[in-house]
N, C-alpha and C. Protein backbone atom coordinates (compact mmCIF):
# COMPACT_ATOMS: atom_id res chain seq x y z
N UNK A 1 178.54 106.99 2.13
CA UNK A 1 177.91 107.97 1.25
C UNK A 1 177.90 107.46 -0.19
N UNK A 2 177.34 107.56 -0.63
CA UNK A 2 176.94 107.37 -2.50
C UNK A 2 178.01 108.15 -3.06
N UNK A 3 177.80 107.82 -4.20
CA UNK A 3 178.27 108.64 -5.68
C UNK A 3 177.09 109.42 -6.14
N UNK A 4 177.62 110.18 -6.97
CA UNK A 4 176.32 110.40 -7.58
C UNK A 4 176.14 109.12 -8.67
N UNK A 5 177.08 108.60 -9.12
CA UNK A 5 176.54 107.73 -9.89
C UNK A 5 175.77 106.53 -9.46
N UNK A 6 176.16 106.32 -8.21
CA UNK A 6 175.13 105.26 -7.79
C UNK A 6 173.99 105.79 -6.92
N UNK A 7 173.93 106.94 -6.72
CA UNK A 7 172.42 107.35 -6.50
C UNK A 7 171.64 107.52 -7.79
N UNK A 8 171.96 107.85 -8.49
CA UNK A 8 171.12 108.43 -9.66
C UNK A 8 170.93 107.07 -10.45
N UNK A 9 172.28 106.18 -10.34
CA UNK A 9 172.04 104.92 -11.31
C UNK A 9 170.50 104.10 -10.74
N UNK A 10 171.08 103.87 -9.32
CA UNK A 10 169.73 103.33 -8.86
C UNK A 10 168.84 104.19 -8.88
N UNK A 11 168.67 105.11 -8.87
CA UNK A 11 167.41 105.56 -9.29
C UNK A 11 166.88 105.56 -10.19
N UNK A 12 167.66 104.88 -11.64
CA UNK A 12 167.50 104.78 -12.70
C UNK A 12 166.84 102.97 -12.70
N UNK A 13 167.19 102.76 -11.95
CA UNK A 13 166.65 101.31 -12.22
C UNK A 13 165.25 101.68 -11.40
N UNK A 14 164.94 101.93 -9.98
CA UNK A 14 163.78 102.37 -9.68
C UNK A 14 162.51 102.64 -10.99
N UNK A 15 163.05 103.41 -11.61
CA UNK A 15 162.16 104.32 -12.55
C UNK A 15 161.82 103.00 -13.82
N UNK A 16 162.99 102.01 -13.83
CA UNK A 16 162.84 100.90 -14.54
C UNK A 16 161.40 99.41 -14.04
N UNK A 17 161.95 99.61 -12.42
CA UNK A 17 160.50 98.89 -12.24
C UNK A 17 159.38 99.43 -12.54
N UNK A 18 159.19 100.44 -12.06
CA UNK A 18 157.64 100.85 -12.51
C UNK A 18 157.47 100.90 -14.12
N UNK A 19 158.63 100.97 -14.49
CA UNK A 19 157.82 100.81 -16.05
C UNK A 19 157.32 99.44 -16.15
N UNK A 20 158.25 98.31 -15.51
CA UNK A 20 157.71 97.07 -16.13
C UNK A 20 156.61 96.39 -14.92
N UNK A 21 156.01 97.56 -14.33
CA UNK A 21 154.82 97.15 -13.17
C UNK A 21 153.99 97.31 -14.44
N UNK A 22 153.69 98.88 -15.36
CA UNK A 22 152.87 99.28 -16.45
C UNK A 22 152.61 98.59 -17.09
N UNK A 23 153.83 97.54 -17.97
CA UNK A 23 153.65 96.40 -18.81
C UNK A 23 152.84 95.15 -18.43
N UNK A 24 153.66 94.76 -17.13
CA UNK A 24 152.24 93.95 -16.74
C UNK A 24 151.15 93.85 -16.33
N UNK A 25 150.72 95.14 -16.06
CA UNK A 25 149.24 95.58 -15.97
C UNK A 25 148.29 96.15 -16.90
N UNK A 26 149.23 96.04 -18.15
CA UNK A 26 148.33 96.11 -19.81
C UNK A 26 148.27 94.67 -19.98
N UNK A 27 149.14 94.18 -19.44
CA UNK A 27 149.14 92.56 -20.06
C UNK A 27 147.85 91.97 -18.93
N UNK A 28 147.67 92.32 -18.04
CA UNK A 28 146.85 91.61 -17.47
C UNK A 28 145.52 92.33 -17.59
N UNK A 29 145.05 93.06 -18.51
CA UNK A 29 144.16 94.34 -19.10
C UNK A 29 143.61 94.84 -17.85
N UNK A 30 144.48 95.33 -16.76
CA UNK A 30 144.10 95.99 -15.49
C UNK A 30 144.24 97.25 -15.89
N UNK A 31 143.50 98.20 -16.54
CA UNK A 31 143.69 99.74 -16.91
C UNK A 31 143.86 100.46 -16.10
N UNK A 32 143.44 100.22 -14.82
CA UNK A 32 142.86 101.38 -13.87
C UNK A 32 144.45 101.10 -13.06
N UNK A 33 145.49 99.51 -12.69
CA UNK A 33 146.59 99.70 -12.47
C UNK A 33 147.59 100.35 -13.33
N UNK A 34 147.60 99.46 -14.45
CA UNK A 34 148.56 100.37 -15.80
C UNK A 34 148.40 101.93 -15.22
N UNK A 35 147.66 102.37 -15.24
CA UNK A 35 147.21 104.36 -15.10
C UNK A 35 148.12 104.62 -13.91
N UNK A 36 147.47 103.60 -12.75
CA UNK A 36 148.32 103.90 -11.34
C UNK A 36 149.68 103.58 -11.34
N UNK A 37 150.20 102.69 -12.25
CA UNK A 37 151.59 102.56 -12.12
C UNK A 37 152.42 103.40 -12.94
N UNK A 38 151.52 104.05 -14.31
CA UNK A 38 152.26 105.04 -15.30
C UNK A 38 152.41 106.33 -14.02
N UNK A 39 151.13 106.93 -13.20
CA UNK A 39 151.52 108.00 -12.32
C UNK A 39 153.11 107.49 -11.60
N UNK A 40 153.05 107.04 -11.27
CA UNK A 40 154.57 106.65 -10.30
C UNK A 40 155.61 106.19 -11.18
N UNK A 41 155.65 106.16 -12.36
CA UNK A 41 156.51 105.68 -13.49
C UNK A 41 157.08 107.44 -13.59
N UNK A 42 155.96 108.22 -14.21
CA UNK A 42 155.63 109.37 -14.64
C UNK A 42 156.69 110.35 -13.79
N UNK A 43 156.07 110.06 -12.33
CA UNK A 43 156.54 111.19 -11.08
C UNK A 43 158.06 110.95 -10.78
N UNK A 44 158.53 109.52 -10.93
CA UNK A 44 159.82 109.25 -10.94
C UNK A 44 160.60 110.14 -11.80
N UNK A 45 160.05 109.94 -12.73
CA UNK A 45 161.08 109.92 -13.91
C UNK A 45 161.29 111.79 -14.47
N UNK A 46 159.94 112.46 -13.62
CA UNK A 46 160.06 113.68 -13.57
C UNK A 46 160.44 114.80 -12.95
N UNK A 47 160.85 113.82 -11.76
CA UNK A 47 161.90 113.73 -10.37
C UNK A 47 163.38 113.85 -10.92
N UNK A 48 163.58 112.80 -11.53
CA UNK A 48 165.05 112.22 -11.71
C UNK A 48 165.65 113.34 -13.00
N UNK A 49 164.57 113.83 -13.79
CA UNK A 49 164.91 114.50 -14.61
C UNK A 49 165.40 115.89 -14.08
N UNK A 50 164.01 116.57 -13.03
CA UNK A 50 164.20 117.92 -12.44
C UNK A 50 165.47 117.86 -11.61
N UNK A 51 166.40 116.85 -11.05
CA UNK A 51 167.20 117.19 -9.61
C UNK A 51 168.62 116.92 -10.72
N UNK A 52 168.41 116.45 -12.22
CA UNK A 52 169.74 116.58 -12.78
C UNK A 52 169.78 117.74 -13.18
N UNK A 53 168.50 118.74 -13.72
CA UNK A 53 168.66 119.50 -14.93
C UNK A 53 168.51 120.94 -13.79
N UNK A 54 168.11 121.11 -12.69
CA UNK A 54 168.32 122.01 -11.55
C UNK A 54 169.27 121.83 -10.53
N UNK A 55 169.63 120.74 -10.58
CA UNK A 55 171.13 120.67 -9.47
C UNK A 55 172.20 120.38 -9.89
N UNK A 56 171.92 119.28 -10.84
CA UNK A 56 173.31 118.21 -11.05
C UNK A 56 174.19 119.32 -12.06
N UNK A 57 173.08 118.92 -13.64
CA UNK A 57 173.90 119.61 -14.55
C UNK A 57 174.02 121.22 -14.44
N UNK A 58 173.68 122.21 -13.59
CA UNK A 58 174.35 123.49 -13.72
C UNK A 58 175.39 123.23 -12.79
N UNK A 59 175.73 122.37 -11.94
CA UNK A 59 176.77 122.64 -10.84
C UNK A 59 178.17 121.60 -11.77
N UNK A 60 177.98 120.95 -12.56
CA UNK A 60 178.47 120.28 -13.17
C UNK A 60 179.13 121.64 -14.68
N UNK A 61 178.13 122.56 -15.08
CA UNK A 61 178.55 123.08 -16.16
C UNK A 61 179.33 124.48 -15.22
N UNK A 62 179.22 124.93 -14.18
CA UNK A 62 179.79 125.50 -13.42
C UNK A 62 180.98 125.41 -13.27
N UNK A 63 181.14 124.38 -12.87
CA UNK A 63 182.20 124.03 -12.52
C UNK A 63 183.29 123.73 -13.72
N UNK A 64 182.71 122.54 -14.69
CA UNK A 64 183.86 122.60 -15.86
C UNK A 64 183.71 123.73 -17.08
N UNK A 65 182.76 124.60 -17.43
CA UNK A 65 182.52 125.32 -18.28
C UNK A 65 181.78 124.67 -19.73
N UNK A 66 181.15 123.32 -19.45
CA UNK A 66 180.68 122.45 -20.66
C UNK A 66 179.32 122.84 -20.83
N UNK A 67 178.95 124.25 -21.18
CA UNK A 67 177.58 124.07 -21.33
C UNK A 67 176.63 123.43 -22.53
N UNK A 68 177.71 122.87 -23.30
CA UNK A 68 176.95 122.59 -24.73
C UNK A 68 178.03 120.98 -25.15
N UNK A 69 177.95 120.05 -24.11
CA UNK A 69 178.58 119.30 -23.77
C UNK A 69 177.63 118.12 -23.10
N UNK A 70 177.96 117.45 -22.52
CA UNK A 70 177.02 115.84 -22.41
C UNK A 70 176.08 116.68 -22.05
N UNK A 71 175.71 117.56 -21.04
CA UNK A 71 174.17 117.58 -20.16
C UNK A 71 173.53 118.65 -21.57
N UNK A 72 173.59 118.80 -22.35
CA UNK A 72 172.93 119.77 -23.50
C UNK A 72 172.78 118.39 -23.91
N UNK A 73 173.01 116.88 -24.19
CA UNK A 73 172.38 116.29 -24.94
C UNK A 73 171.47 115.36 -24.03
N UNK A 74 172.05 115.61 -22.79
CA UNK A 74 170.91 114.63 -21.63
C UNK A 74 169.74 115.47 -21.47
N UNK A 75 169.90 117.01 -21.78
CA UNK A 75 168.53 117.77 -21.88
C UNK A 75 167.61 117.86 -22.84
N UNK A 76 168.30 117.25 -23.93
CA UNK A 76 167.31 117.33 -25.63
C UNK A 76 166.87 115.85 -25.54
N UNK A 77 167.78 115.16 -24.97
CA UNK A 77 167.10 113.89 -24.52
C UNK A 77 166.00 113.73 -23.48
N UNK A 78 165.91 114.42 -22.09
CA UNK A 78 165.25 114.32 -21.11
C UNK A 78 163.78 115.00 -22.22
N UNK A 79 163.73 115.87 -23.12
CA UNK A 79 162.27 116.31 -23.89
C UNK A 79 162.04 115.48 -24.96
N UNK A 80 162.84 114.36 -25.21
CA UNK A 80 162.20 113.52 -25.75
C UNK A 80 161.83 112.70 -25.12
N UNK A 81 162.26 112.22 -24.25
CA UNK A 81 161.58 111.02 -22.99
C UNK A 81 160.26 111.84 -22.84
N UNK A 82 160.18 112.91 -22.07
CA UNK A 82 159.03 113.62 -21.93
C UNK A 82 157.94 113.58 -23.29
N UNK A 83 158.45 113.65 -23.74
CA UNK A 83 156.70 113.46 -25.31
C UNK A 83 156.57 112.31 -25.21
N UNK A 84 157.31 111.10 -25.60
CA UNK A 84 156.92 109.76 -25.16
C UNK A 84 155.93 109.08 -23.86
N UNK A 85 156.65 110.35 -22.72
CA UNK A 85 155.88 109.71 -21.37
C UNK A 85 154.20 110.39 -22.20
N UNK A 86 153.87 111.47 -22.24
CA UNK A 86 153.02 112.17 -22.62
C UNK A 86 151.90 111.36 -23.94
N UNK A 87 152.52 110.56 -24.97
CA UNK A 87 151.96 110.17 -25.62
C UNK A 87 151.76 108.68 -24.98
N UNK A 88 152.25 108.31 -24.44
CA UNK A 88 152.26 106.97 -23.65
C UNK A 88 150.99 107.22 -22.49
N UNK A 89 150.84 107.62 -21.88
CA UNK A 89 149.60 108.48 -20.73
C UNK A 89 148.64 108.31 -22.13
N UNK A 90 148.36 109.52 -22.92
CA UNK A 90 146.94 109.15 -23.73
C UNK A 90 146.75 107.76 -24.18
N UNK A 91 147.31 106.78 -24.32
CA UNK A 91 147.28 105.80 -25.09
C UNK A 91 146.60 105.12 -23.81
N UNK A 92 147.33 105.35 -22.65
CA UNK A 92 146.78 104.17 -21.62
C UNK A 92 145.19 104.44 -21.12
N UNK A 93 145.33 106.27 -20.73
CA UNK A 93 144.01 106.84 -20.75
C UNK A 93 142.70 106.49 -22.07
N UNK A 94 142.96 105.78 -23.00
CA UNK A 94 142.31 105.29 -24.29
C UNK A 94 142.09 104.23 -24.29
N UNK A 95 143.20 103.25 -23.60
CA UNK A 95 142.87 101.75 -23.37
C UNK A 95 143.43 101.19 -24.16
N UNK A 96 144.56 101.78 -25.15
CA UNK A 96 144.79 101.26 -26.35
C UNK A 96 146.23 100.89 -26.06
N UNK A 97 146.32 99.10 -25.95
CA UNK A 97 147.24 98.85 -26.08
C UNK A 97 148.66 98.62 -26.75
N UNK A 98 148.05 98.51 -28.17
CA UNK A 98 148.66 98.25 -29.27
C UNK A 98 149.63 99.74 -29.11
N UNK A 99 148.83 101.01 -29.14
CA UNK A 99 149.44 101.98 -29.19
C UNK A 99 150.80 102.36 -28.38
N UNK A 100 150.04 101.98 -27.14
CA UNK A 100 151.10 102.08 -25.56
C UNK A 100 152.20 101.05 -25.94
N UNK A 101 152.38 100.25 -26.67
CA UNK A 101 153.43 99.53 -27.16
C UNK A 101 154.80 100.14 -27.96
N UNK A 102 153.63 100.77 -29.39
CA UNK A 102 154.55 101.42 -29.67
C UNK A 102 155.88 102.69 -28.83
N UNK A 103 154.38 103.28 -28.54
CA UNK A 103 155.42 104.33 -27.56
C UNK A 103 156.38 103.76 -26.66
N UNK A 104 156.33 102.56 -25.69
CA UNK A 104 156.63 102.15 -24.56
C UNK A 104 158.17 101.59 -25.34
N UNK A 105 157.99 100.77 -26.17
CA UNK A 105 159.09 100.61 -27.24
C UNK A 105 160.00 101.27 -27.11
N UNK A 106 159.60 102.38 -27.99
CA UNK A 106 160.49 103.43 -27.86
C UNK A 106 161.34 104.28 -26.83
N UNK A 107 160.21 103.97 -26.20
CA UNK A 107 160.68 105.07 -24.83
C UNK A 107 161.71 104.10 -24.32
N UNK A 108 161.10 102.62 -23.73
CA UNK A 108 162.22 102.19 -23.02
C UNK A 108 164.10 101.55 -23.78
N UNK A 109 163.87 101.66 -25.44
CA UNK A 109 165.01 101.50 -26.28
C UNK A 109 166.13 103.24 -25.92
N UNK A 110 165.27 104.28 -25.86
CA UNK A 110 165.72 105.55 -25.95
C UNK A 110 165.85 105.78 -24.20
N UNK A 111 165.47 105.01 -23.61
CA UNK A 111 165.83 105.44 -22.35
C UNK A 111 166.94 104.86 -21.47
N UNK A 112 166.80 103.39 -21.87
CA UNK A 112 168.24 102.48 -21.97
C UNK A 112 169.08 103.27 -22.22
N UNK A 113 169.33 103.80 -23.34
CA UNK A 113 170.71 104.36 -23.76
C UNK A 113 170.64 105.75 -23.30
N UNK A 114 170.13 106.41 -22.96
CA UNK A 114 170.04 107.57 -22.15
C UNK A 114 171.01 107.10 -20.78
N UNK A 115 170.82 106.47 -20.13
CA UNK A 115 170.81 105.54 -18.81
C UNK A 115 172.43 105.48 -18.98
N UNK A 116 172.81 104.43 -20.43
CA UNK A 116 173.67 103.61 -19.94
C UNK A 116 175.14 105.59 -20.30
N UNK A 117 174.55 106.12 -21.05
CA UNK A 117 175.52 107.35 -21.39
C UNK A 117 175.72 108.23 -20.25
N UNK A 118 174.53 108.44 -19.16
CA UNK A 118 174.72 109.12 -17.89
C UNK A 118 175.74 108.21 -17.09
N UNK A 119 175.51 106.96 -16.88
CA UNK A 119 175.62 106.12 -16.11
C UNK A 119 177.35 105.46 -16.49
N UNK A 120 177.55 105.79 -17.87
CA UNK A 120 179.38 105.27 -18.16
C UNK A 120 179.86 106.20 -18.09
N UNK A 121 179.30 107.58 -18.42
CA UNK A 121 179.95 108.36 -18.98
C UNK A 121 179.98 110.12 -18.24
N UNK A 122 178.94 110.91 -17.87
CA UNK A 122 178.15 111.98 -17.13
C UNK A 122 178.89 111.62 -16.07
N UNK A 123 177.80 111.03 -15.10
CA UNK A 123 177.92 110.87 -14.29
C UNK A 123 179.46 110.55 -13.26
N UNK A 124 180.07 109.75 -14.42
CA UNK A 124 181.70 109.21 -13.37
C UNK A 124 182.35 110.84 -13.66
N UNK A 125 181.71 111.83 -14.77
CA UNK A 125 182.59 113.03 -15.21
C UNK A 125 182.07 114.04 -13.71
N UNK A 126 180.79 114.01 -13.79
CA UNK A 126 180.21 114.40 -11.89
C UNK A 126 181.14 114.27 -10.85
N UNK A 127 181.03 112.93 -10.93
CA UNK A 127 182.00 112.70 -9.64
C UNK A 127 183.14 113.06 -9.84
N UNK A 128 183.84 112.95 -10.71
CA UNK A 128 185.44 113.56 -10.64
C UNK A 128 185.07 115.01 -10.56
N UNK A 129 184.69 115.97 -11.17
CA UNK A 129 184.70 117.40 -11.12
C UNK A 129 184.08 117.57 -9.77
N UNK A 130 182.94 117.45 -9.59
CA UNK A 130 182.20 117.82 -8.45
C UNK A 130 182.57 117.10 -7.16
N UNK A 131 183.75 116.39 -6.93
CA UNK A 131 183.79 115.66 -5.61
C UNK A 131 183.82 116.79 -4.75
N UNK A 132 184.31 117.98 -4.42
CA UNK A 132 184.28 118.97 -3.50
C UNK A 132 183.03 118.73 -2.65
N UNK A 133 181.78 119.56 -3.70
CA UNK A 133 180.58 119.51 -3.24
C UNK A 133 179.87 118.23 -3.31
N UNK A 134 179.93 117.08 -3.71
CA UNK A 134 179.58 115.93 -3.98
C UNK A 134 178.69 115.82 -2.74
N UNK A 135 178.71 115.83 -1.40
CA UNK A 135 177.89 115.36 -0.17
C UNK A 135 176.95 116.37 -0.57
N UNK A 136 176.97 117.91 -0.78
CA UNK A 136 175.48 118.79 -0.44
C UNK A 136 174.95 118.39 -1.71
N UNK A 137 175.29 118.20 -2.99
CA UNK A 137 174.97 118.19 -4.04
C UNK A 137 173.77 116.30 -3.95
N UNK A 138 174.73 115.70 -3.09
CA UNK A 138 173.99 114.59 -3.46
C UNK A 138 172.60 114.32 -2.15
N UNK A 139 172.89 114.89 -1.07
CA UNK A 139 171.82 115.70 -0.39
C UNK A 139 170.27 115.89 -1.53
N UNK A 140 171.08 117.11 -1.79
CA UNK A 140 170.18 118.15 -2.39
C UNK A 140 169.13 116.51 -3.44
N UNK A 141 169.82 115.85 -4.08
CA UNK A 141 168.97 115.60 -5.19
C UNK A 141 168.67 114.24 -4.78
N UNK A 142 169.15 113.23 -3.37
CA UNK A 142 168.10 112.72 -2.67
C UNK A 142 166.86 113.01 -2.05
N UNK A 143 166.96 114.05 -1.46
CA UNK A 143 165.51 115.01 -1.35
C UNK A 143 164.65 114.97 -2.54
N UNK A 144 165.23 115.01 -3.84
CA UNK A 144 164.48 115.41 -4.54
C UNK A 144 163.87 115.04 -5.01
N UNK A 145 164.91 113.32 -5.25
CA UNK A 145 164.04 111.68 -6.00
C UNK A 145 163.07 110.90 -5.02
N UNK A 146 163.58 111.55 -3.38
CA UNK A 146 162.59 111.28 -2.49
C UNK A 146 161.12 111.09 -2.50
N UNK A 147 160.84 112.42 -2.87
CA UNK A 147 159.44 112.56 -2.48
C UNK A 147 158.02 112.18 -3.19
């Protein structure tokens, strides 16, 4: 059985290839792939966001009483990833690479460290609190990055 940290970590790298499928399909000025690989960049990453912020982190603030504690900053973080993905989509839908740079920049500097703070830090706090439920919990949010 997994951790949650190594389900979610790898799923964090998952969400990392498709970004750099995106990059090389601006680089190879394939628009119509870039688009198809931002959708599956997009759906990942809106996956990975929904099965922390509906499963992980309330069963996590449940349990220790931290509601204004790491997952309050993985959630002000998860809506900034989100405007980035959002301004990143028009840019590609425009064709404009230069632009999709900037954003992509950003996103993937701010998403790194998103990553590496779930991934040292959240997450090993998951598994210690939540080992009880740890199997339905990690169930629940393979289903979720599944589909």
């Amino acid at each position: 059985m997994d951790t949650i940290r190594e389900l979610l970590g790898n799923h964090h790298r998952e969400c990392d290839e498709f970004f750099a499928a995106i990059e090389q399909a601006i680089g190879a000025g394939d628009w119509a792939g870039a688009s198809a690989c931002f959708a599956q960049f997009e759906k990942a990453m809106q996956q990975h966001f929904d099965v922390e912020e509906s499963i992980l982190f309330p069963a996590f603030e449940a349990r220790t009483g931290m509601t204004m504690g790491p997952t309050a900053v993985m959630r002000s973080e998860h809506a900034q990833i989100r405007e980035l993905m959002s301004a990143a989509a028009e840019s590609i839908a425009a064709h404009d690479a230069e632009e999709y740079d900037g954003y992509a920049e950003t996103m993937h500097i701010m998403t790194q460290q998103h990553n590496m703070k779930e991934e040292n830090v959240l997450y090993p706090m998951c598994d210690q609190h939540l080992s009880a439920e740890a199997s339905a919990l990690i169930g629940r949010m393979r289903d979720g990055i599944s589909g």
